[in-house]
C-alpha atoms as a PDB file:
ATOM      1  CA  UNK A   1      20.387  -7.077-125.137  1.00  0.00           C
ATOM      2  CA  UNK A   2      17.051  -7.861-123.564  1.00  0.00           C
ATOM      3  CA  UNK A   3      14.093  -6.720-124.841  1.00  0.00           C
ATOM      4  CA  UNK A   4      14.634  -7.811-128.542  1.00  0.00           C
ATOM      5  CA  UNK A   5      12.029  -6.753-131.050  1.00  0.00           C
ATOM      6  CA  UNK A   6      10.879 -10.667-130.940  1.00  0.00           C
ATOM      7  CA  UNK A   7      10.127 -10.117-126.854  1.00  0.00           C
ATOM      8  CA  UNK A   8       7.942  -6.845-128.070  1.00  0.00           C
ATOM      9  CA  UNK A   9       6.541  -8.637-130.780  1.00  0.00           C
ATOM     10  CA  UNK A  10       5.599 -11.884-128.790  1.00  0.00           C
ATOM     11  CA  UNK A  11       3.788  -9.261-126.028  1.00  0.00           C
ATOM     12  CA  UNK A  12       2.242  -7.870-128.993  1.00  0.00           C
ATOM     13  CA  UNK A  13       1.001 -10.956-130.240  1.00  0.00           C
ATOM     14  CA  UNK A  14      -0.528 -11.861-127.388  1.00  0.00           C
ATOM     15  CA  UNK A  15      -1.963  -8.888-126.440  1.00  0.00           C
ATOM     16  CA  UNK A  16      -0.308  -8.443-123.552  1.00  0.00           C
ATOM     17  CA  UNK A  17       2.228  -5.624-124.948  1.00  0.00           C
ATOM     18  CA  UNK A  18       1.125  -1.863-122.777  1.00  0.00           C
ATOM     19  CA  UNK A  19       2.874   1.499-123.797  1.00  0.00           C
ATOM     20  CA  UNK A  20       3.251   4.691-122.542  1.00  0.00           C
ATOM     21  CA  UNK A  21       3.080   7.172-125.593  1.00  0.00           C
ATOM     22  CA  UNK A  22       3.081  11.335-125.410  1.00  0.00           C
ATOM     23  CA  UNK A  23       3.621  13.075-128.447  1.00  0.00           C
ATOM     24  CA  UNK A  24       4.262  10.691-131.077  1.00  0.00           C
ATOM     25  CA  UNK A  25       7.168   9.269-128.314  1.00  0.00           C
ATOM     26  CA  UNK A  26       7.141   5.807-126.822  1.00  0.00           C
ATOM     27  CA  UNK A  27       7.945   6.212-123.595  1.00  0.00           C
ATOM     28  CA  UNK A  28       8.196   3.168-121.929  1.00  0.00           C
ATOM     29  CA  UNK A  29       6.219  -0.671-123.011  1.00  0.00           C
ATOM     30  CA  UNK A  30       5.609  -3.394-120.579  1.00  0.00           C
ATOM     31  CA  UNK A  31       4.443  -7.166-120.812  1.00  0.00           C
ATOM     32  CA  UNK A  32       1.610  -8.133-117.929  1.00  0.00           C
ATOM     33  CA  UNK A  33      -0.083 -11.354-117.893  1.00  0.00           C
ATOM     34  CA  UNK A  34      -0.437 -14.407-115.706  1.00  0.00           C
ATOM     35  CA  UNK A  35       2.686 -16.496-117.285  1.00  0.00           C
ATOM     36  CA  UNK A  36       5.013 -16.941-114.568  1.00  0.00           C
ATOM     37  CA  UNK A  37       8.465 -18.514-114.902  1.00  0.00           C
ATOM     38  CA  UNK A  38       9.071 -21.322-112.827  1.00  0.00           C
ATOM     39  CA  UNK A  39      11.703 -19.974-110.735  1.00  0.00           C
ATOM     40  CA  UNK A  40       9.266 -17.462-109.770  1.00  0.00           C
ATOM     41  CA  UNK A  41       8.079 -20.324-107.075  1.00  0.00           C
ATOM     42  CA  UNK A  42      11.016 -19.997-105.458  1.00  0.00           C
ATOM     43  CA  UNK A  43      11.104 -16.524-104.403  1.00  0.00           C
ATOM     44  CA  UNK A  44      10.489 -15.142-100.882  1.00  0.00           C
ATOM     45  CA  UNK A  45       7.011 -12.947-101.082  1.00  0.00           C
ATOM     46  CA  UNK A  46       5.995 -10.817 -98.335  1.00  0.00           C
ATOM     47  CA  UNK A  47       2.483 -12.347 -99.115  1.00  0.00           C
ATOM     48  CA  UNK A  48       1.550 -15.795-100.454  1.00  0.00           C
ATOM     49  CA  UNK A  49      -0.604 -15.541-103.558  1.00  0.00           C
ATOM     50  CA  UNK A  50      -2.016 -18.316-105.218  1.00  0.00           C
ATOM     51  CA  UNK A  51      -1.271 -18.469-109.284  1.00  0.00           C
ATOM     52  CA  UNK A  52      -4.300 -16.885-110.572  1.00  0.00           C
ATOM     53  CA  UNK A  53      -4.134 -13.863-107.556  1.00  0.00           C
ATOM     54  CA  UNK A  54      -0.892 -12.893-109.867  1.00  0.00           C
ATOM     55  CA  UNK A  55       0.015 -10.546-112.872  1.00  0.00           C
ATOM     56  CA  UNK A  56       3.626 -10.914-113.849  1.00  0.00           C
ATOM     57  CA  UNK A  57       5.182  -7.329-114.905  1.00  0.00           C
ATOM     58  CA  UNK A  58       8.245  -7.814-117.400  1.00  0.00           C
ATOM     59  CA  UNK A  59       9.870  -6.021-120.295  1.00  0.00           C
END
């Protein structure tokens, strides 16, 4: 099942690991950074970015 601890872990790692926390209770955690999977390239936008105008939300 995806996330695995090691997907957490890695984000946390490299600092790029952001929670949402109330009460004690994780809420939600999400990886953003600038590492974009090739396949990514492919897509169809609705606008054309250049690599370092994007943050990449996963997790």
């Amino acid at each position: 099942m995806y996330p695995t601890r090691a997907t957490a872990q890695a984000a946390l790692d490299a600092k790029d690991l952001f929670v949402l926390e109330d009460a004690g209770k994780l809420l939600g955690a999400a990886r953003i950074n600038k590492a974009q999977v090739d396949s990514y390239a492919e897509g169809d936008w609705e606008f054309a970015a250049r690599d370092e105008e994007v943050c990449v939300f996963t997790l």
